[in-house]
N, C-alpha and C. Protein backbone atom coordinates (compact mmCIF):
# COMPACT_ATOMS: atom_id res chain seq x y z
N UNK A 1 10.56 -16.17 -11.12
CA UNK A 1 10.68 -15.02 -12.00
C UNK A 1 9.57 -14.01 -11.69
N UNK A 2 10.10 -12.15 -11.64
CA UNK A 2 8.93 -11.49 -11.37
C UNK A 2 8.23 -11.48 -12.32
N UNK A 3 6.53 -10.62 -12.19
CA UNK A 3 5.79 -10.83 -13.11
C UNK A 3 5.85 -9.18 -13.97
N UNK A 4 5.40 -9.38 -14.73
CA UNK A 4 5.87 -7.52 -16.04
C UNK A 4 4.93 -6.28 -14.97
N UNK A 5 6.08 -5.61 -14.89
CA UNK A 5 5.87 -4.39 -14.18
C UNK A 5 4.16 -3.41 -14.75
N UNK A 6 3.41 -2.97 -14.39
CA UNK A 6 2.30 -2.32 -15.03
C UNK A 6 2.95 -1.07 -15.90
N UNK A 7 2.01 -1.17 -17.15
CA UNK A 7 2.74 -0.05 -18.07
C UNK A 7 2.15 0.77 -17.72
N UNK A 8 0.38 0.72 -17.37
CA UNK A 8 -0.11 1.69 -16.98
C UNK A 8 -1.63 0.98 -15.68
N UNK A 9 -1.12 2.20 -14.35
CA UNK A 9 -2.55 2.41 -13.37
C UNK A 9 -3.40 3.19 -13.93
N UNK A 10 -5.07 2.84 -14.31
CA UNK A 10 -5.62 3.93 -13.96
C UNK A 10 -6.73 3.85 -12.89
N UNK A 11 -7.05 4.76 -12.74
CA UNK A 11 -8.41 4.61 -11.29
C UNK A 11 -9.23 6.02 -11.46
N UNK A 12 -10.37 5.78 -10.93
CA UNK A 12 -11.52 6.50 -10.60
C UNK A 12 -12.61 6.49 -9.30
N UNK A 13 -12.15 7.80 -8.65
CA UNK A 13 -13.02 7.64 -7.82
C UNK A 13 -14.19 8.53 -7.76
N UNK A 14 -15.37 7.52 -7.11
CA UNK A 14 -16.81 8.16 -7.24
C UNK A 14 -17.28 8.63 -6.16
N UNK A 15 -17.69 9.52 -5.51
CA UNK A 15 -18.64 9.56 -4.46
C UNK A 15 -20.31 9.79 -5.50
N UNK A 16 -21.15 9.05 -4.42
CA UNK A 16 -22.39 9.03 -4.82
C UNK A 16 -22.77 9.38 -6.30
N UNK A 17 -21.48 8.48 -6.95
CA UNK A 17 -21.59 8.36 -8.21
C UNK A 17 -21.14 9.95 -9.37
N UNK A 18 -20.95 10.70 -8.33
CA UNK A 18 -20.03 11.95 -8.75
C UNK A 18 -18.39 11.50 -8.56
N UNK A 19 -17.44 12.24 -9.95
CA UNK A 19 -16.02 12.38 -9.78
C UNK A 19 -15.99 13.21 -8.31
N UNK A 20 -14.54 12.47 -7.83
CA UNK A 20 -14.03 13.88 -6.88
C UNK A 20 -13.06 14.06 -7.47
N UNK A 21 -12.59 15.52 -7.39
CA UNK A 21 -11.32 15.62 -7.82
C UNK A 21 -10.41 16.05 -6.67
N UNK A 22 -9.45 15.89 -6.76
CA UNK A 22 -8.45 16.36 -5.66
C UNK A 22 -8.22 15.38 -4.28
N UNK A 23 -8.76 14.03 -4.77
CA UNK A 23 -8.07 12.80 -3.72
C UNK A 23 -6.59 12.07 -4.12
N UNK A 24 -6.29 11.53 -2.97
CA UNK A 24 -5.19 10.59 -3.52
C UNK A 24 -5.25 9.36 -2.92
N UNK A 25 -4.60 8.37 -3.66
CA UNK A 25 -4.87 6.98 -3.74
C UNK A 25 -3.50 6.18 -3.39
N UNK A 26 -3.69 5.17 -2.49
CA UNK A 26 -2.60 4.42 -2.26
C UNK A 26 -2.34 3.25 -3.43
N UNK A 27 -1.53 2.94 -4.07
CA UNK A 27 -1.32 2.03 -5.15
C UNK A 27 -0.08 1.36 -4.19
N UNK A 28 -0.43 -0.35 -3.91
CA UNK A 28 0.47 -1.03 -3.29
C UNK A 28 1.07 -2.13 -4.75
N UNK A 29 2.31 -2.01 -4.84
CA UNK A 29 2.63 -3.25 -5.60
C UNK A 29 3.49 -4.26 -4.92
N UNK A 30 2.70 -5.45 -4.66
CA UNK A 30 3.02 -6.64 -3.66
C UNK A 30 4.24 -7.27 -4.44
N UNK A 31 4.75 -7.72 -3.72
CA UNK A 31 6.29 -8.70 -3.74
C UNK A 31 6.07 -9.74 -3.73
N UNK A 32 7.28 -10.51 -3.96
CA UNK A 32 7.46 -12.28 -3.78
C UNK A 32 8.46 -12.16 -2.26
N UNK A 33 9.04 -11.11 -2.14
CA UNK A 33 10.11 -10.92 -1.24
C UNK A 33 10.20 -9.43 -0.32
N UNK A 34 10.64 -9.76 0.37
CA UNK A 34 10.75 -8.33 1.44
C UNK A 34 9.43 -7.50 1.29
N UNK A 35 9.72 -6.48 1.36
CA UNK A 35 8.19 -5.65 1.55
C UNK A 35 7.33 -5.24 0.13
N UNK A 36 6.02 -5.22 0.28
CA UNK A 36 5.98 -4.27 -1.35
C UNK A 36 6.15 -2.68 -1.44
N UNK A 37 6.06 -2.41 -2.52
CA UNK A 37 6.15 -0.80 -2.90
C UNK A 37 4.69 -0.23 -2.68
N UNK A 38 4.62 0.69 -1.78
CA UNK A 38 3.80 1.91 -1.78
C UNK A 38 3.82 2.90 -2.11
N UNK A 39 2.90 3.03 -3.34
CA UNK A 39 3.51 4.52 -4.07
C UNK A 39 1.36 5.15 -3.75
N UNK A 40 1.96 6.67 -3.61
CA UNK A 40 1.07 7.57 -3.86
C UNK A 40 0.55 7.61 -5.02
N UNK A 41 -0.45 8.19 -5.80
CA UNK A 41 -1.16 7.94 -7.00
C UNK A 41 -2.19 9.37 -7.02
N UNK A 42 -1.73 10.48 -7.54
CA UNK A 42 -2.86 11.49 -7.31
C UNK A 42 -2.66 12.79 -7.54
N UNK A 43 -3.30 13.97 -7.32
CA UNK A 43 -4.88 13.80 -7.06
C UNK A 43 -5.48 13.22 -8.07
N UNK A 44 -6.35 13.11 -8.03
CA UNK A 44 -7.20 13.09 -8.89
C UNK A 44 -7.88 14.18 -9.62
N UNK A 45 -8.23 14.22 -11.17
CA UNK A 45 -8.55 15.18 -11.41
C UNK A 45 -9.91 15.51 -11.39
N UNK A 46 -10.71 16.38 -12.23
CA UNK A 46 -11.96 16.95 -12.21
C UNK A 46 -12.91 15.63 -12.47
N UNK A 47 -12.60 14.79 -13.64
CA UNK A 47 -13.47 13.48 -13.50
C UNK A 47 -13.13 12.53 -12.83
N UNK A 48 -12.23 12.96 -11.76
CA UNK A 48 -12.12 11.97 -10.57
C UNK A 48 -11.26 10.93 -10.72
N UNK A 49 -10.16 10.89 -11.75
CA UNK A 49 -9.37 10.04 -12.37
C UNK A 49 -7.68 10.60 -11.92
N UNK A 50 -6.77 9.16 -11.66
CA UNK A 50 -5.30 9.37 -11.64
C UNK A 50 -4.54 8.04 -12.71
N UNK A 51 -3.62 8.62 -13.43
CA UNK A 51 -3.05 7.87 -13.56
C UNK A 51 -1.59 7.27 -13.63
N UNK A 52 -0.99 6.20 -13.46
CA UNK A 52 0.30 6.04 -13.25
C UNK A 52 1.10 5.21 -14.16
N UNK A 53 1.94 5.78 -14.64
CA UNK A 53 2.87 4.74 -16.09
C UNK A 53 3.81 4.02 -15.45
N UNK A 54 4.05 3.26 -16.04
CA UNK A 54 5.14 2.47 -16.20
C UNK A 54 6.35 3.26 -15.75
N UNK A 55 6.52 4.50 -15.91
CA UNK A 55 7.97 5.08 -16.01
C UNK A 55 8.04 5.87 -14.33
N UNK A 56 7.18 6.03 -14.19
CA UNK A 56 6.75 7.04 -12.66
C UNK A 56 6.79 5.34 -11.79
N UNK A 57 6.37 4.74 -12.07
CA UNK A 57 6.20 3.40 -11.38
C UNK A 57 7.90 2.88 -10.69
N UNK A 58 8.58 3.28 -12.21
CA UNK A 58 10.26 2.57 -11.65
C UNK A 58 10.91 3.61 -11.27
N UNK A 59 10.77 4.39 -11.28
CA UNK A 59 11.37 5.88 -10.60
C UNK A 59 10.90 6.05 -8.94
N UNK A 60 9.57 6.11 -9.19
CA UNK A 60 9.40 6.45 -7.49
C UNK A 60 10.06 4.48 -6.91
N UNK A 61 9.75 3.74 -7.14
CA UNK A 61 10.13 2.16 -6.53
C UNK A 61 11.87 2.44 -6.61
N UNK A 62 13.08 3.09 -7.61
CA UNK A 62 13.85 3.06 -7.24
C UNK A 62 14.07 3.75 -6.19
N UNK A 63 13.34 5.16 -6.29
CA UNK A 63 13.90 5.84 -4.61
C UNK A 63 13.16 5.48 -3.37
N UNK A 64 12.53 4.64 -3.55
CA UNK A 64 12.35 3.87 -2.14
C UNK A 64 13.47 2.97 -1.78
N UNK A 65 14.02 2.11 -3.50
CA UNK A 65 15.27 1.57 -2.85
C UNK A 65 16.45 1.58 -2.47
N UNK A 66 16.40 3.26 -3.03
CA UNK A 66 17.33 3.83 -2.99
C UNK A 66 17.70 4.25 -1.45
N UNK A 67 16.46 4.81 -0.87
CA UNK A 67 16.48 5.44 0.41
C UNK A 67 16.54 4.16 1.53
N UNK A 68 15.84 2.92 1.03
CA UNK A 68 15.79 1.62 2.33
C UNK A 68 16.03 0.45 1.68
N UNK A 69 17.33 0.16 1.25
CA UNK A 69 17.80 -0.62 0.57
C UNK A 69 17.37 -2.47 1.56
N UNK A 70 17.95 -1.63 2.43
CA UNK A 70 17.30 -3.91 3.43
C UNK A 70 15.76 -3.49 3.22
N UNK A 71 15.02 -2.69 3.47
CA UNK A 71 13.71 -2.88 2.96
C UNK A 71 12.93 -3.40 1.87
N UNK A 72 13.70 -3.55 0.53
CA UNK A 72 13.32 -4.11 -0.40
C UNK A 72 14.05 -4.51 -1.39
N UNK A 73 13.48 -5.46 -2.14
CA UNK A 73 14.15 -5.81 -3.27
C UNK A 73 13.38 -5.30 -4.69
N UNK A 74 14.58 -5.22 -5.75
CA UNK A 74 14.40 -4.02 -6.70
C UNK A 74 12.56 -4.78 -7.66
N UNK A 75 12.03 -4.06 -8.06
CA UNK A 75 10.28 -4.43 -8.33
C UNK A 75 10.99 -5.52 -9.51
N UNK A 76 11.78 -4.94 -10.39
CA UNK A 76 11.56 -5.98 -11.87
C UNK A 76 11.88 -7.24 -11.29
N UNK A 77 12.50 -7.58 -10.19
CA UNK A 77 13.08 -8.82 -9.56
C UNK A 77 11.75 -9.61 -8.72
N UNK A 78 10.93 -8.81 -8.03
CA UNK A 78 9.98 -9.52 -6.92
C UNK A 78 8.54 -8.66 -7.57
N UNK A 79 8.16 -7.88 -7.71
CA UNK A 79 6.96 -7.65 -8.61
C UNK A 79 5.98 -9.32 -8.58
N UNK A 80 4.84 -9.43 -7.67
CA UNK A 80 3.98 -10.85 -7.91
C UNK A 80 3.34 -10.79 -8.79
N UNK A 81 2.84 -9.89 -9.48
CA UNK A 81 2.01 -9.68 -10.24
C UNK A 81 0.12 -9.32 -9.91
N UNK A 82 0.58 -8.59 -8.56
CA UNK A 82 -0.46 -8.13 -7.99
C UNK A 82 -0.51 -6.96 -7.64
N UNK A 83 -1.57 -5.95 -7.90
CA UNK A 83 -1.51 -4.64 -7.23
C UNK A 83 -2.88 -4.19 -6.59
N UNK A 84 -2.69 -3.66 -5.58
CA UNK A 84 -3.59 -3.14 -4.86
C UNK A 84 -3.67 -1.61 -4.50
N UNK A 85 -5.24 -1.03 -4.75
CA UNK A 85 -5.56 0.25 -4.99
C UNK A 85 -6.34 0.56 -3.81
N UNK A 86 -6.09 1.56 -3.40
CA UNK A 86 -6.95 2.22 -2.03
C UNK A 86 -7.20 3.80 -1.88
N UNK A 87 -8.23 4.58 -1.22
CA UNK A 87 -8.30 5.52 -1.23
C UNK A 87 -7.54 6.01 -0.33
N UNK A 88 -6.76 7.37 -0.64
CA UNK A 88 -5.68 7.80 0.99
C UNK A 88 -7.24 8.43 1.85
N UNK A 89 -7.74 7.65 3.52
CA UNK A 89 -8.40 8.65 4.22
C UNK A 89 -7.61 9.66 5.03
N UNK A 90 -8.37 9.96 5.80
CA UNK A 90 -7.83 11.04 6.67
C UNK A 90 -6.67 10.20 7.64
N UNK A 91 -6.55 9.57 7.72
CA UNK A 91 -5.83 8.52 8.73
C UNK A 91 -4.22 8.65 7.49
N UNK A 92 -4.85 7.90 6.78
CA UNK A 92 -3.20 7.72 5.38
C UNK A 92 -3.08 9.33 5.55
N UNK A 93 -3.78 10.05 5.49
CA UNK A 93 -2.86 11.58 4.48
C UNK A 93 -2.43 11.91 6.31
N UNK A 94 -2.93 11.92 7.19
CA UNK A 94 -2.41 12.26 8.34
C UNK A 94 -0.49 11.34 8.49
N UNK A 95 -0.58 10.09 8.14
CA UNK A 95 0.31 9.29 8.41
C UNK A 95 1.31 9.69 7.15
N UNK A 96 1.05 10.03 5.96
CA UNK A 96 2.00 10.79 5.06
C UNK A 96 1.90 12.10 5.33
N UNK A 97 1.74 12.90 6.11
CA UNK A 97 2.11 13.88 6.15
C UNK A 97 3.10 13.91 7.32
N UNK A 98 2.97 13.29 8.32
CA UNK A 98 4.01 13.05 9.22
C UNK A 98 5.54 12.19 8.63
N UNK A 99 4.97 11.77 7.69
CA UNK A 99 6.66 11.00 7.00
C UNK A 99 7.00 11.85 6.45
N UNK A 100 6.11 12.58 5.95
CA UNK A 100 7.08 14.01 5.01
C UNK A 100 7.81 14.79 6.02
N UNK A 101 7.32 14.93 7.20
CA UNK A 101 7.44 16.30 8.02
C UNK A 101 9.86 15.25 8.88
N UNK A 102 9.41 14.17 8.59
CA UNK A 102 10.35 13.49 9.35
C UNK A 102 11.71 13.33 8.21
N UNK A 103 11.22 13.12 6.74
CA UNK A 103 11.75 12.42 5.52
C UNK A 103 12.22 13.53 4.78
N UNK A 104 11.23 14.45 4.38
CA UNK A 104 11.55 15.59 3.07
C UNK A 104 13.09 16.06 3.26
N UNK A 105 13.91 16.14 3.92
CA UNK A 105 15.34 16.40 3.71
C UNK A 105 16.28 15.46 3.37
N UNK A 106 15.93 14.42 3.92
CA UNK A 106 16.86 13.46 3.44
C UNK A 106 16.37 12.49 2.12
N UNK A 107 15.08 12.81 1.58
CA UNK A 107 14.54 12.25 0.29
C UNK A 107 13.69 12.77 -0.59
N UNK A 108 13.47 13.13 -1.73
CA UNK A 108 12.94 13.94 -2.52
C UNK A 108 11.30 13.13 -2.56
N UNK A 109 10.74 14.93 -2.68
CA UNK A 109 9.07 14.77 -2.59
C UNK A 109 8.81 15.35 -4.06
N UNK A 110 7.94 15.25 -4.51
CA UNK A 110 7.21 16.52 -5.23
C UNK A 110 7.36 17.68 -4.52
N UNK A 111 7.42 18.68 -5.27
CA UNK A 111 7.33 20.26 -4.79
C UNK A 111 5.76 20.73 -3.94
N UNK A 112 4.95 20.01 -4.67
CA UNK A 112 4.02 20.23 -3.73
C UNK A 112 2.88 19.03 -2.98
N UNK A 113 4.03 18.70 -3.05
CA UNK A 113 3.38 17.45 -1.86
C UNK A 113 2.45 17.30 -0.58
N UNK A 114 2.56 18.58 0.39
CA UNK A 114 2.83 18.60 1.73
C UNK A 114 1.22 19.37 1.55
N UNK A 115 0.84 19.97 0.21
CA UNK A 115 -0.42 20.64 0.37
C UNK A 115 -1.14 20.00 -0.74
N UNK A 116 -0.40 19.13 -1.66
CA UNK A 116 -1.72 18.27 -2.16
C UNK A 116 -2.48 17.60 -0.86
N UNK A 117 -1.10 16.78 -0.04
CA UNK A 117 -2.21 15.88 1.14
C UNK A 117 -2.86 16.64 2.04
N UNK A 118 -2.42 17.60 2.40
CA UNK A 118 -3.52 18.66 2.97
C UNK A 118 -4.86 18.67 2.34
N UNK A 119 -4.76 19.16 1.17
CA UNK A 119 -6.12 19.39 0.21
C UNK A 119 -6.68 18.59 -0.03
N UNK A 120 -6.28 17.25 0.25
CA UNK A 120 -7.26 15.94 -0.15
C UNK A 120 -7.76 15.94 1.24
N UNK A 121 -6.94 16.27 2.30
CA UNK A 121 -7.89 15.96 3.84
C UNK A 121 -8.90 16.88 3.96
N UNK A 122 -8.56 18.07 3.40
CA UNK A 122 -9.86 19.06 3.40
C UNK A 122 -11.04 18.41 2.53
N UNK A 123 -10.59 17.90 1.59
CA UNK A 123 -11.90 17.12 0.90
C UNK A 123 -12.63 16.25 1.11
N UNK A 124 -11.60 15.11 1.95
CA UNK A 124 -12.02 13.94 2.81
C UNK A 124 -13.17 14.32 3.76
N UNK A 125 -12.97 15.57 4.96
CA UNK A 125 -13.53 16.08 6.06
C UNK A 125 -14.66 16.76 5.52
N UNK A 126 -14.93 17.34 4.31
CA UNK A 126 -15.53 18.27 4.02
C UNK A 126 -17.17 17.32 3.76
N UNK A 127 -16.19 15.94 3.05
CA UNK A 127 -17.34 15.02 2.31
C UNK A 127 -18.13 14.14 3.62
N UNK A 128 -17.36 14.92 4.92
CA UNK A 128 -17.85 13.73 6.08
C UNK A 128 -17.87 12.65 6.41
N UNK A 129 -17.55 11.92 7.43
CA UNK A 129 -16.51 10.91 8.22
C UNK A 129 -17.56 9.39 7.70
N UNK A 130 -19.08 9.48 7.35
CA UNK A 130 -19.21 8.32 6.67
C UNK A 130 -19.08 8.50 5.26
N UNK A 131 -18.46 9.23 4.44
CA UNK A 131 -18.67 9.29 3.71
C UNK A 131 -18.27 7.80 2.50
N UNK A 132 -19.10 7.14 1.54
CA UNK A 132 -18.70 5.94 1.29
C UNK A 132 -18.73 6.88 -0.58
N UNK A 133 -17.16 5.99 -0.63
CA UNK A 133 -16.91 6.30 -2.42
C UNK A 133 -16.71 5.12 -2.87
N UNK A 134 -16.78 5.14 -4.58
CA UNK A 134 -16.86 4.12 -5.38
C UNK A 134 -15.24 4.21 -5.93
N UNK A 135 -14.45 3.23 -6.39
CA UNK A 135 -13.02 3.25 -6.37
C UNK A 135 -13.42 1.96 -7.77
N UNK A 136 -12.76 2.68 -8.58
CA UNK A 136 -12.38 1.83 -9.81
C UNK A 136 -10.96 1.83 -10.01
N UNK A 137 -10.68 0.64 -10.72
CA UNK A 137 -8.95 0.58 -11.06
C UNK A 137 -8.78 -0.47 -12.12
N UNK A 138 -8.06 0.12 -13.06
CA UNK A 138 -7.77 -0.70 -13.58
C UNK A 138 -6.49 -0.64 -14.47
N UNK A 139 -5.68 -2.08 -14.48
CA UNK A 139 -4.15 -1.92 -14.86
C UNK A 139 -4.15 -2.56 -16.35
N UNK A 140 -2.65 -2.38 -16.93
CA UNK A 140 -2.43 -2.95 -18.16
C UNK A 140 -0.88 -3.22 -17.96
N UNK A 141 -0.60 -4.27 -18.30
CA UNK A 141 -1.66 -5.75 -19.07
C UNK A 141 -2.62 -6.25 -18.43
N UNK A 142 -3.39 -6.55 -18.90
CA UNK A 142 -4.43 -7.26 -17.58
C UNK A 142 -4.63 -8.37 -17.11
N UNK A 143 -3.23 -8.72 -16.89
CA UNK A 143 -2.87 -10.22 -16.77
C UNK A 143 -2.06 -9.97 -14.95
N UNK A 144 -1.94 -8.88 -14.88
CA UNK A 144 -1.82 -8.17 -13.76
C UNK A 144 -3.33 -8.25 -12.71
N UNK A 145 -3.26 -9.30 -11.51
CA UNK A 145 -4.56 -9.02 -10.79
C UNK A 145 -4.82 -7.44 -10.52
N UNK A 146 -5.96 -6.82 -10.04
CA UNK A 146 -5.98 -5.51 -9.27
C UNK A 146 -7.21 -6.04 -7.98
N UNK A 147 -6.42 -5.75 -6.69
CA UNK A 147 -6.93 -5.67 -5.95
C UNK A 147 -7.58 -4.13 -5.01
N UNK A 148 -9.19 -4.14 -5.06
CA UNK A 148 -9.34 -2.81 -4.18
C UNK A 148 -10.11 -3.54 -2.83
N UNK A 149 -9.84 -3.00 -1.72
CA UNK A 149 -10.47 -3.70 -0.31
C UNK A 149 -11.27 -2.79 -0.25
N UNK A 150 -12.28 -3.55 0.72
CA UNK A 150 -13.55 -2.76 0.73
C UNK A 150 -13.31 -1.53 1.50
N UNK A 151 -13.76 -0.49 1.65
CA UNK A 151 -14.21 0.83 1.77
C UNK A 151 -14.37 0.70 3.79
């Protein structure tokens, strides 16, 4: 049996203990089966915070299954009860911006998608290539693990 879908993500990210605002965050929700769901999570706002409900959660996971149906099975079914949080770097927003540039016609984006991830790479580059941030997350129920990998 899957485990209860998150009602709510939230996260915070820090550089040198300052909010950033205007990053985005990879939120993975792992499976028992086939692949997990990768959903975007972002920007972030002025105190450096995103968050994701329950309802944005089964909406974007249906049109993934909607769009790659042998790719996955539906979340309320395989959902492990694990999620994992990551910062998008310049590498992720480079690699989603090329799925948009391949995808956006045949699957719905946000309207402004294509220059949020722009604007987070300008922020990424701006903050410089070592730059090390602090990444908080945390889900509800909290019976839900949250996993963040190191930096």
């Amino acid at each position: 049996m899957a485990s209860v879908i998150p009602e709510v993500i939230e996260c915070q990210v820090l550089h040198e203990g300052e909010p950033v605002p205007g990053l985005m965050l990879l939120v993975q929700l792992k499976t028992t089966r086939k692949n997990p769901y990768t959903l975007t999570l972002g920007p972030t706002n002025e105190e450096g915070r995103a968050l994701l409900l329950r309802t944005e959660i089964e909406q974007k996971a249906a049109a993934k299954l909607d769009f790659a149906l042998m790719d996955f099975v539906p979340l309320d079914e395989a959902f492990s009860g694990t999620v994992e949080v990551s910062l998008m770097r310049e590498k992720q927003l480079d690699a989603a911006l090329r799925a948009y540039g391949m995808f956006h016609e045949f699957t719905e984006y946000p309207p402004d998608y294509q220059a949020t991830m722009m604007r987070a790479k300008e922020i990424i580059r701006a903050l410089g290539p070592g730059a090390r941030f602090t990444l908080h997350a945390s889900v509800r129920p909290d019976s839900i693990h949250v996993m963040i990998p190191d930096d």
